[in-house]
N, C-alpha and C. Protein backbone atom coordinates (compact mmCIF):
# COMPACT_ATOMS: atom_id res chain seq x y z
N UNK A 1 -42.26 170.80 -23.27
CA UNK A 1 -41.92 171.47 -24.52
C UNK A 1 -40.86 170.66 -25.25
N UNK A 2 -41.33 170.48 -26.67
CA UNK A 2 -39.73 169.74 -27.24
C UNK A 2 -39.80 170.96 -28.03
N UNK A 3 -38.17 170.77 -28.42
CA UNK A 3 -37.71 171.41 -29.23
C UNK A 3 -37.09 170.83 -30.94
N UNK A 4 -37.59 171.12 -32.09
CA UNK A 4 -37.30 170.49 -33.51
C UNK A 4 -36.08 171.55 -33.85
N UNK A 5 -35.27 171.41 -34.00
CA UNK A 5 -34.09 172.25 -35.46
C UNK A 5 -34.62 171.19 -36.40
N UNK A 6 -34.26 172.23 -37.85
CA UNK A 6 -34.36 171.29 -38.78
C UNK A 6 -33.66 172.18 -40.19
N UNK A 7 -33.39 172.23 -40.88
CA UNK A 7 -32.45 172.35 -41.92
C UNK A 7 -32.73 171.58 -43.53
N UNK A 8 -32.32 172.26 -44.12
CA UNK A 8 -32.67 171.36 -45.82
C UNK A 8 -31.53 171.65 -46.31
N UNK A 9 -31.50 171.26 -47.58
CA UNK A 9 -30.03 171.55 -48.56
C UNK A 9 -30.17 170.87 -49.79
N UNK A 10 -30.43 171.54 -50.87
CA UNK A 10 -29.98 171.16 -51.95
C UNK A 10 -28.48 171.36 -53.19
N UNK A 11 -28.16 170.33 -53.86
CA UNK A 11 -26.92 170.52 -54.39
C UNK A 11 -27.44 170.82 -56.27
N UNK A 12 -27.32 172.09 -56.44
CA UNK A 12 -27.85 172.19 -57.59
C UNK A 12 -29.30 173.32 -57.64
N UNK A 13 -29.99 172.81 -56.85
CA UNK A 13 -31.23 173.85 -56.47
C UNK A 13 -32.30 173.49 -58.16
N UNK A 14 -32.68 173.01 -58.85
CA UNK A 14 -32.63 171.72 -58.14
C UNK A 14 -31.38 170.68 -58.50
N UNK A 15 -31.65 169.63 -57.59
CA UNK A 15 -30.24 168.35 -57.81
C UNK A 15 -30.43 168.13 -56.79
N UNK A 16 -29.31 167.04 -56.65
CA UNK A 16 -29.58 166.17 -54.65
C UNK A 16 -29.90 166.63 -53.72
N UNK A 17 -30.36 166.34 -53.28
CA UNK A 17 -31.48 166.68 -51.42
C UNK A 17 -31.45 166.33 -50.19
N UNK A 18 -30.87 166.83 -49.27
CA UNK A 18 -31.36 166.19 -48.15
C UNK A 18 -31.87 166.99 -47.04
N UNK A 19 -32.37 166.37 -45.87
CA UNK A 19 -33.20 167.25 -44.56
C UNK A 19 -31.95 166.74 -43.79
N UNK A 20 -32.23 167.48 -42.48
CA UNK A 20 -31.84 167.31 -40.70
C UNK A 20 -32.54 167.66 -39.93
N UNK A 21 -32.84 166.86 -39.01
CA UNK A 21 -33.94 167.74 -37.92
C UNK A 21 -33.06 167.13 -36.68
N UNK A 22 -33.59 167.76 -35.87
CA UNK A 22 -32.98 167.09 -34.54
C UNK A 22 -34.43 167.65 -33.42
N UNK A 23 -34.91 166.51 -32.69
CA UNK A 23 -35.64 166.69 -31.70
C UNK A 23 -35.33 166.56 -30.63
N UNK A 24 -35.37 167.53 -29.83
CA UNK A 24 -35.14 166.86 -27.97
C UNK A 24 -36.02 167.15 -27.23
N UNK A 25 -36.30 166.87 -25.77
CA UNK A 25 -37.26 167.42 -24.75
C UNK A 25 -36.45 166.76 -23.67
N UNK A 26 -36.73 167.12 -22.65
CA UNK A 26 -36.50 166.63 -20.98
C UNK A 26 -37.84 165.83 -20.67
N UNK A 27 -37.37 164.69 -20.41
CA UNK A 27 -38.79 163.80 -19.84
C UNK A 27 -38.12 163.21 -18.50
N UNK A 28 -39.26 163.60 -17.62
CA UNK A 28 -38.99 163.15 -16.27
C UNK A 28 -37.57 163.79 -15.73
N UNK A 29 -36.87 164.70 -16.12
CA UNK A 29 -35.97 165.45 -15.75
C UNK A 29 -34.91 164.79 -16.43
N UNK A 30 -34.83 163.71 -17.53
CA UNK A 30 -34.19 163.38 -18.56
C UNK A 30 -34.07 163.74 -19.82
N UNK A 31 -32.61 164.22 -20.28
CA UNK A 31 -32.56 164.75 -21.75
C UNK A 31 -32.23 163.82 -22.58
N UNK A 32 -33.35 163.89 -23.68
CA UNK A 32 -33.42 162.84 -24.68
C UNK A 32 -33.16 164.09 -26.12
N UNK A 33 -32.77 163.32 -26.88
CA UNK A 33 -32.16 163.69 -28.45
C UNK A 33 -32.21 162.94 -29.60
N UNK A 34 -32.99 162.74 -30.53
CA UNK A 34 -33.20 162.37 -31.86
C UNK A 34 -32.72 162.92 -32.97
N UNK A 35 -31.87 162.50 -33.73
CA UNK A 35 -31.50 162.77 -34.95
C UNK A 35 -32.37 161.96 -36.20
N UNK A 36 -32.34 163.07 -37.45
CA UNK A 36 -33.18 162.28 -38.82
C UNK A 36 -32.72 163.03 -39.49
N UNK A 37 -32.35 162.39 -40.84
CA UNK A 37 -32.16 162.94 -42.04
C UNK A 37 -32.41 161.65 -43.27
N UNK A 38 -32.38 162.60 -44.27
CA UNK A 38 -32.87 161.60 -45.08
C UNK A 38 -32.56 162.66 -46.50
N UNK A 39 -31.87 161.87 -47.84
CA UNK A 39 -31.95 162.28 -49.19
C UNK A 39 -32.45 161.71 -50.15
N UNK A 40 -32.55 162.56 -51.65
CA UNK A 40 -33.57 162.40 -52.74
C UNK A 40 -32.75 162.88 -53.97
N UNK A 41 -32.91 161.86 -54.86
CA UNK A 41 -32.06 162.02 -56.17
C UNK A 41 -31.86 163.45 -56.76
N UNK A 42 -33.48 164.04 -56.79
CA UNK A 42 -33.63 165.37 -56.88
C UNK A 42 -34.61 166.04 -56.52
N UNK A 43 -34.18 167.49 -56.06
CA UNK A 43 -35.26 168.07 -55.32
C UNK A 43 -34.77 169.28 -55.47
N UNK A 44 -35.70 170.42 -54.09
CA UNK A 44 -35.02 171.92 -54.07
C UNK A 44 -34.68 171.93 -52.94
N UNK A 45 -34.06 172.61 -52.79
CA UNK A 45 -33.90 173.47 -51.03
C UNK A 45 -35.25 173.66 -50.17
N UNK A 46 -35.94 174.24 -50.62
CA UNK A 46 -37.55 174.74 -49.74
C UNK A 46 -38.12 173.16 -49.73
N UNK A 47 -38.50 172.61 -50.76
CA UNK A 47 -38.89 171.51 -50.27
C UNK A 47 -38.02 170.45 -49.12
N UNK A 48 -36.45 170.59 -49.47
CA UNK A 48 -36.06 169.53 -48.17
C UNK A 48 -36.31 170.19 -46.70
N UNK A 49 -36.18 172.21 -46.54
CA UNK A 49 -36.22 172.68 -44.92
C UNK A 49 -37.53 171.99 -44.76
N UNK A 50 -38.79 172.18 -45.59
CA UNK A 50 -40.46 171.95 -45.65
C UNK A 50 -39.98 170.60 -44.73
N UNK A 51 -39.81 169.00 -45.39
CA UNK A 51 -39.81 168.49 -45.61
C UNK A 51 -38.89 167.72 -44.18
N UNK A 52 -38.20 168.53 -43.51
CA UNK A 52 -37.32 168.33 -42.00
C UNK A 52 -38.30 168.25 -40.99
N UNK A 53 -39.09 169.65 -41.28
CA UNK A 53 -39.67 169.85 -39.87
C UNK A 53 -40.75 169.00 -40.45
N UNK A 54 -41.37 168.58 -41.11
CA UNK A 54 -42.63 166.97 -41.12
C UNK A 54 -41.93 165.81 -40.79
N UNK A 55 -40.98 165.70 -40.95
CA UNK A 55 -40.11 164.25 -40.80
C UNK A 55 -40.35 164.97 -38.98
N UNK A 56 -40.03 165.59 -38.78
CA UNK A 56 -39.80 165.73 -37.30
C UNK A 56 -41.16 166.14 -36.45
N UNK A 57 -42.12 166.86 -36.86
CA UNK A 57 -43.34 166.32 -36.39
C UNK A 57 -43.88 165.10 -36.51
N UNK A 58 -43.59 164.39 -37.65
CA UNK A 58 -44.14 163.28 -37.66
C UNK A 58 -43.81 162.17 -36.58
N UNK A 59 -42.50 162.70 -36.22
CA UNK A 59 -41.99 161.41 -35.24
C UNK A 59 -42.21 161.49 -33.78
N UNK A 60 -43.39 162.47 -33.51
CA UNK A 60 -43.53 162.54 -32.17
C UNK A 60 -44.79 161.38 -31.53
N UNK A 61 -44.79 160.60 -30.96
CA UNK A 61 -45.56 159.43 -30.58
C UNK A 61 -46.90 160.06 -30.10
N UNK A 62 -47.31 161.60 -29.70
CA UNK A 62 -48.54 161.28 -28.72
C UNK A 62 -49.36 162.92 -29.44
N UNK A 63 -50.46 163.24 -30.01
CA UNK A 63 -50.80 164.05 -30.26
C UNK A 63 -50.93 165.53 -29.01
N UNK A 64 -51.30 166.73 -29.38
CA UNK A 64 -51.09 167.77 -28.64
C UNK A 64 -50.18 168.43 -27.96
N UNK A 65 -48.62 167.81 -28.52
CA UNK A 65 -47.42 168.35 -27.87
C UNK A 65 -46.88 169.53 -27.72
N UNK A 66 -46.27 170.52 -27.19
CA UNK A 66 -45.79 171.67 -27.39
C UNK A 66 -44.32 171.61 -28.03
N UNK A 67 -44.62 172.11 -29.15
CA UNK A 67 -43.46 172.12 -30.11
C UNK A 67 -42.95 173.67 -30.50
N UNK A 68 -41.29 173.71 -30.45
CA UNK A 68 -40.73 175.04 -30.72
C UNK A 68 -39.94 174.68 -32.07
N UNK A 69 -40.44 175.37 -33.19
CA UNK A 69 -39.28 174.83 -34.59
C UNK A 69 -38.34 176.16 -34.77
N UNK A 70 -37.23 175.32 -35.18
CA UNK A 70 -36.20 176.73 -35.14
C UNK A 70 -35.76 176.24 -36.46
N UNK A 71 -35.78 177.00 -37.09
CA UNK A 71 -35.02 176.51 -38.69
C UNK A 71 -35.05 177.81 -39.35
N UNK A 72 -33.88 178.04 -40.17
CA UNK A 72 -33.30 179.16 -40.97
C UNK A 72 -34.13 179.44 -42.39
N UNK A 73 -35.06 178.68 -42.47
CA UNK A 73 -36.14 179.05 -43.71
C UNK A 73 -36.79 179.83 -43.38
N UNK A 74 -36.71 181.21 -44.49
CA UNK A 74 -37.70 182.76 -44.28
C UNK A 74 -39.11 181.49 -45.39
N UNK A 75 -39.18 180.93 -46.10
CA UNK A 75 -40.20 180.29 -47.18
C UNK A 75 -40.76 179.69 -45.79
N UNK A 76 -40.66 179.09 -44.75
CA UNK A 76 -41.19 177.80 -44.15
C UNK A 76 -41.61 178.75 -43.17
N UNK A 77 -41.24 179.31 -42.18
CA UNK A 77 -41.34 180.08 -41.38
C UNK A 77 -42.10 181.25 -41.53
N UNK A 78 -41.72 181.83 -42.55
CA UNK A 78 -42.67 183.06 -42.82
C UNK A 78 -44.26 182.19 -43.58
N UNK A 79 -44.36 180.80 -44.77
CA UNK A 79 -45.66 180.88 -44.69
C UNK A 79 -46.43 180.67 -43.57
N UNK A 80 -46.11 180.17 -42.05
CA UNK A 80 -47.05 180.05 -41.19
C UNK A 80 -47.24 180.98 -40.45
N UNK A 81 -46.34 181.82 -40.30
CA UNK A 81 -46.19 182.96 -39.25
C UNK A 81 -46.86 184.30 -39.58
N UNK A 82 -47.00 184.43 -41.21
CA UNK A 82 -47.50 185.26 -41.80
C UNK A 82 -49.16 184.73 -42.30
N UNK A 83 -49.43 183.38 -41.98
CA UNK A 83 -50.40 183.71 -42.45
C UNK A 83 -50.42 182.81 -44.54
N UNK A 84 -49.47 182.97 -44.69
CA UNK A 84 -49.69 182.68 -46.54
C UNK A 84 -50.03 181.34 -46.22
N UNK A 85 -49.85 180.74 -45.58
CA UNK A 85 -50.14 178.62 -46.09
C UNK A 85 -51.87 178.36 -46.00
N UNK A 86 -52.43 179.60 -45.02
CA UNK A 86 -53.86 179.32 -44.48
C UNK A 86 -54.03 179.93 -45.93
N UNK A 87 -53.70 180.87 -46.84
CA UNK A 87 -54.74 181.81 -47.53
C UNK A 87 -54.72 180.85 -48.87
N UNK A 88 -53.45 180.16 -48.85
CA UNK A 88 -53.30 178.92 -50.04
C UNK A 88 -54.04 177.65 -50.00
N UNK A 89 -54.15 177.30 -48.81
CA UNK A 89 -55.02 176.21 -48.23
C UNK A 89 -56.54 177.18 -48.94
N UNK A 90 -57.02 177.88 -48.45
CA UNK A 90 -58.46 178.56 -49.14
C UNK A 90 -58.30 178.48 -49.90
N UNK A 91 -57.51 178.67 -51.32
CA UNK A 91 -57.51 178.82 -52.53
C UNK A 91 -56.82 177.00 -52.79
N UNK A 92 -57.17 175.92 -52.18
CA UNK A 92 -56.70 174.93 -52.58
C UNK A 92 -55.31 174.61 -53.53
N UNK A 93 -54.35 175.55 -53.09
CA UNK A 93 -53.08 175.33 -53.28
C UNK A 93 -53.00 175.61 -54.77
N UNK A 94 -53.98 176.48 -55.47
CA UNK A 94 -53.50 176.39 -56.83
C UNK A 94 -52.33 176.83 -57.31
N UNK A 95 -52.07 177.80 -56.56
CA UNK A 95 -50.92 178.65 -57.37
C UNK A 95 -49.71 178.39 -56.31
N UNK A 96 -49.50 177.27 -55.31
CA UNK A 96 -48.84 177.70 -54.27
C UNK A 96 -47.54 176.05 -54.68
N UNK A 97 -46.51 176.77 -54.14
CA UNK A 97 -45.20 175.72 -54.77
C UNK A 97 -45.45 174.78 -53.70
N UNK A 98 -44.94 173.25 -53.98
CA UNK A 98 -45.17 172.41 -52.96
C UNK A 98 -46.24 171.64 -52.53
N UNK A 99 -46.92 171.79 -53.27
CA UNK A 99 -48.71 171.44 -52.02
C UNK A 99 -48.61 169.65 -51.88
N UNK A 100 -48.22 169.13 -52.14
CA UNK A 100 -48.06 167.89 -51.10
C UNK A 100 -47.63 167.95 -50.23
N UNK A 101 -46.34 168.76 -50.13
CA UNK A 101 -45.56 168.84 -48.89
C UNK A 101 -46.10 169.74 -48.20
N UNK A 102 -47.16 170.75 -48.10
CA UNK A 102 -47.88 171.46 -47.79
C UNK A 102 -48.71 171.23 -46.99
N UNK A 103 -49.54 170.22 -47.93
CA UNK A 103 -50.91 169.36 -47.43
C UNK A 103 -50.44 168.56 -46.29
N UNK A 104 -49.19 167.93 -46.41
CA UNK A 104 -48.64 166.90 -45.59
C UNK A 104 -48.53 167.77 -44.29
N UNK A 105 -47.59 168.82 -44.34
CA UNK A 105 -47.39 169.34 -43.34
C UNK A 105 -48.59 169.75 -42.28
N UNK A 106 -49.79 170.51 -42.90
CA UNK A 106 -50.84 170.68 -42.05
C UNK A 106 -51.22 169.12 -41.04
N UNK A 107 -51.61 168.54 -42.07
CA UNK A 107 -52.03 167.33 -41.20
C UNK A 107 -50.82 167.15 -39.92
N UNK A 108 -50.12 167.29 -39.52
CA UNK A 108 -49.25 167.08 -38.35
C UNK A 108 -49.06 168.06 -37.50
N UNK A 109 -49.16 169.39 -38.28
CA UNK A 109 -49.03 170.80 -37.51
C UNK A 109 -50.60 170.80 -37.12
N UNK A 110 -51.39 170.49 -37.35
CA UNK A 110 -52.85 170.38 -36.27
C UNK A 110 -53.01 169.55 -35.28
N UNK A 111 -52.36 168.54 -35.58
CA UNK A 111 -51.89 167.92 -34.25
C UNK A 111 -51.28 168.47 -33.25
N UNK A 112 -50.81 169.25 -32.98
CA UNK A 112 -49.63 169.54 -31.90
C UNK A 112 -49.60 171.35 -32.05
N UNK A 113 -49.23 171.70 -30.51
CA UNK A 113 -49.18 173.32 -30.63
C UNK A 113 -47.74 173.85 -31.18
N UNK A 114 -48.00 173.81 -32.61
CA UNK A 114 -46.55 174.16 -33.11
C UNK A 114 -46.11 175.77 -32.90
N UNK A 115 -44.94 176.03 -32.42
CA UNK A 115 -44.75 177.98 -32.32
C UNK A 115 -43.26 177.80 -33.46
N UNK A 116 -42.77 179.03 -34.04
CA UNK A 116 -42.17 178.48 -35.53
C UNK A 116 -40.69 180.19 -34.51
N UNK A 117 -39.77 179.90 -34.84
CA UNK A 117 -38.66 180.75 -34.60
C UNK A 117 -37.22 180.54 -35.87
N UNK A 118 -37.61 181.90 -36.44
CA UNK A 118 -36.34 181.62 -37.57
C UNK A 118 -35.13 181.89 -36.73
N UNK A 119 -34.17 181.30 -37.09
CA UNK A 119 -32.69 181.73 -36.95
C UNK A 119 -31.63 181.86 -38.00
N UNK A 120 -31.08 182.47 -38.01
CA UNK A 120 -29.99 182.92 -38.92
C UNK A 120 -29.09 181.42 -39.24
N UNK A 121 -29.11 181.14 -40.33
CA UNK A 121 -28.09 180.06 -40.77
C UNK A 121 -26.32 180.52 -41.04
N UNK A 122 -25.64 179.16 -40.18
CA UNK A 122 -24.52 179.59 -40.07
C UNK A 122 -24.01 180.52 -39.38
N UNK A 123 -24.88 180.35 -38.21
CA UNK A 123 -24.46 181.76 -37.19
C UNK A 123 -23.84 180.90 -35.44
N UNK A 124 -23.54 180.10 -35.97
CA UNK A 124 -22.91 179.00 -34.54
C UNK A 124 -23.41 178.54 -33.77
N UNK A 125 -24.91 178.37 -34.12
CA UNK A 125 -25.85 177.59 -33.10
C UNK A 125 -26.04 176.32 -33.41
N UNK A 126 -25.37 175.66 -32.29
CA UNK A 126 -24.83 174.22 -33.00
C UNK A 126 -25.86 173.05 -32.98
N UNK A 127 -26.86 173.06 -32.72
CA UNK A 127 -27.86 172.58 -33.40
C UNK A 127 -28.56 172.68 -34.57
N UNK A 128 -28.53 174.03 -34.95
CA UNK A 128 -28.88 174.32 -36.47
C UNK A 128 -27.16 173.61 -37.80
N UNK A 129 -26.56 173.72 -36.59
CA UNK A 129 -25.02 173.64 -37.83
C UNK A 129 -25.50 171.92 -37.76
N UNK A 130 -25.26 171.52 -36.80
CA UNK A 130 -25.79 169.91 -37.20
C UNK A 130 -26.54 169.53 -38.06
N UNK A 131 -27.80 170.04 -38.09
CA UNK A 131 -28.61 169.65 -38.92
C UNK A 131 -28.33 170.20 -40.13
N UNK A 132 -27.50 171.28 -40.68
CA UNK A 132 -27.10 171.34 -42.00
C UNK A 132 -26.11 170.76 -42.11
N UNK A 133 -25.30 169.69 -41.42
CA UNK A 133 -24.18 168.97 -41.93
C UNK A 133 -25.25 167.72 -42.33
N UNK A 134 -26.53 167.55 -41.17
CA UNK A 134 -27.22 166.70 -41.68
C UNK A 134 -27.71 166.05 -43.32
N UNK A 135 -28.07 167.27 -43.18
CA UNK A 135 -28.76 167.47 -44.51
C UNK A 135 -27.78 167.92 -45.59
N UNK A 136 -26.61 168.18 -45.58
CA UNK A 136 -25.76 168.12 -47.00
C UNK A 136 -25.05 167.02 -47.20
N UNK A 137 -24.56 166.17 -45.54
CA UNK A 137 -24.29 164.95 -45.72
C UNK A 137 -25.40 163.83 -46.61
N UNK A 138 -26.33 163.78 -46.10
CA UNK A 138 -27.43 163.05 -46.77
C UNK A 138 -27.62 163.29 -48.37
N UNK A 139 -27.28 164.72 -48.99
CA UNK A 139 -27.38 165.15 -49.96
C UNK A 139 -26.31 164.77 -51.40
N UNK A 140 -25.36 164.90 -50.27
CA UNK A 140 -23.73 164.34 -51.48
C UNK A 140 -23.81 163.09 -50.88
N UNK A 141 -24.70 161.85 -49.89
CA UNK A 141 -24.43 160.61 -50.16
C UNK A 141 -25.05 159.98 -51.30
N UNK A 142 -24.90 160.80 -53.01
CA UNK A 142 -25.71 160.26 -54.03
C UNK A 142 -26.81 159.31 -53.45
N UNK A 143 -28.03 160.46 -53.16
CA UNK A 143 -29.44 159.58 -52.70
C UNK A 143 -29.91 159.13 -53.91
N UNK A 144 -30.22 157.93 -53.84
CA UNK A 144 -31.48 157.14 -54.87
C UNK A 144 -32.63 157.41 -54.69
N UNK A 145 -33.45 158.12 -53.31
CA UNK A 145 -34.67 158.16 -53.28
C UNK A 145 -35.30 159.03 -53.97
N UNK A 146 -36.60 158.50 -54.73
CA UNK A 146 -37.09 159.60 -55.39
C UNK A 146 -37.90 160.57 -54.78
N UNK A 147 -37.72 161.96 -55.00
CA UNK A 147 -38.93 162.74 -54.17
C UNK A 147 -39.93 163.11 -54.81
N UNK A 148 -40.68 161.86 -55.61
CA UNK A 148 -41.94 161.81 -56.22
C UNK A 148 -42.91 163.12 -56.17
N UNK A 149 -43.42 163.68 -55.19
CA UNK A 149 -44.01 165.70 -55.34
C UNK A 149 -42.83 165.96 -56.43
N UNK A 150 -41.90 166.33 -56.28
CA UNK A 150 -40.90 166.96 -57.31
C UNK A 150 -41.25 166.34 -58.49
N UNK A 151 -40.54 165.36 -58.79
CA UNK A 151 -40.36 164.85 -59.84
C UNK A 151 -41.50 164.83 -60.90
N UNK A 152 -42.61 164.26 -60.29
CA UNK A 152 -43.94 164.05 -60.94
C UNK A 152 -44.01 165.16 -61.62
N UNK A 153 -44.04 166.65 -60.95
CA UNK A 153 -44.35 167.88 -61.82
C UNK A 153 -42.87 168.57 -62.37
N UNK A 154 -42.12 168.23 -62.27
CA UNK A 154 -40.65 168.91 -63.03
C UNK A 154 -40.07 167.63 -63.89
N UNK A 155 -40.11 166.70 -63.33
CA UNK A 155 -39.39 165.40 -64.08
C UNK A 155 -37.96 165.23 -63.97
């Protein structure tokens, strides 16, 4: 089983962006730990939490893994858990915020047995607090990167 935290943050809502994820698992009775973050000139909040946990599926080397995501997004968490991302996917994302980061996300969450656990942000679980220092650090390091989904349709 690994385990993803992951976290977003925007400054402005929209304005600067960044993610945190942090991955670990025990391999061979060894604890291993990955950190990622990454920011964007401009963006929202939902798109950077979205946008953690793909950076952090994406970085797992071997398809079919057992994955636990813990992240404080009711938007990220509740569309899979409830059901809304499958009924938007049917309706080809017309009306649904995000759909690159959407689209993106499926392709990796079919890979792997993802199970999704919200937690309360800012409640002293110091893996989630990491990854939001992650991700606001990344956010006020004035990012240059563009987050092209955004931009293209807001400008």
């Amino acid at each position: 089983m690994v385990t993803l935290y992951t976290d977003g943050s925007s400054l402005g809502n929209p304005g600067p962006g960044g993610y945190g994820a942090i991955l670990s698992a025990y391999v061979k009775g060894k604890y291993h730990e990955k950190e990622f973050s990454g920011g964007f000139r401009k963006t929202t909040n939902n798109r950077m939490e979205l946008l953690a946990v793909i950076v952090g599926l994406e970085s797992l080397t071997r398809p079919g893994v057992d994955v636990r995501v813990y992240s404080d997004s009711k938007y990220v968490v509740d569309a899979v858990q409830k059901g809304w991302l499958f009924n938007w996917e049917k309706k080809n994302f017309t009306k649904a915020k995000n759909p690159d980061l959407w689209q993106r996300f499926l392709k990796i969450y079919r890979q792997h047995n993802v199970q999704f656990q919200w937690v309360k942000g800012h409640a002293g679980i110091d893996q989630n607090e990491r990854c939001d220092r992650l991700a606001v650090e990344a956010a006020e390091a004035n990012p240059k990167d563009i987050d092209v989904g955004f931009e293209a349709v807001n400008g």
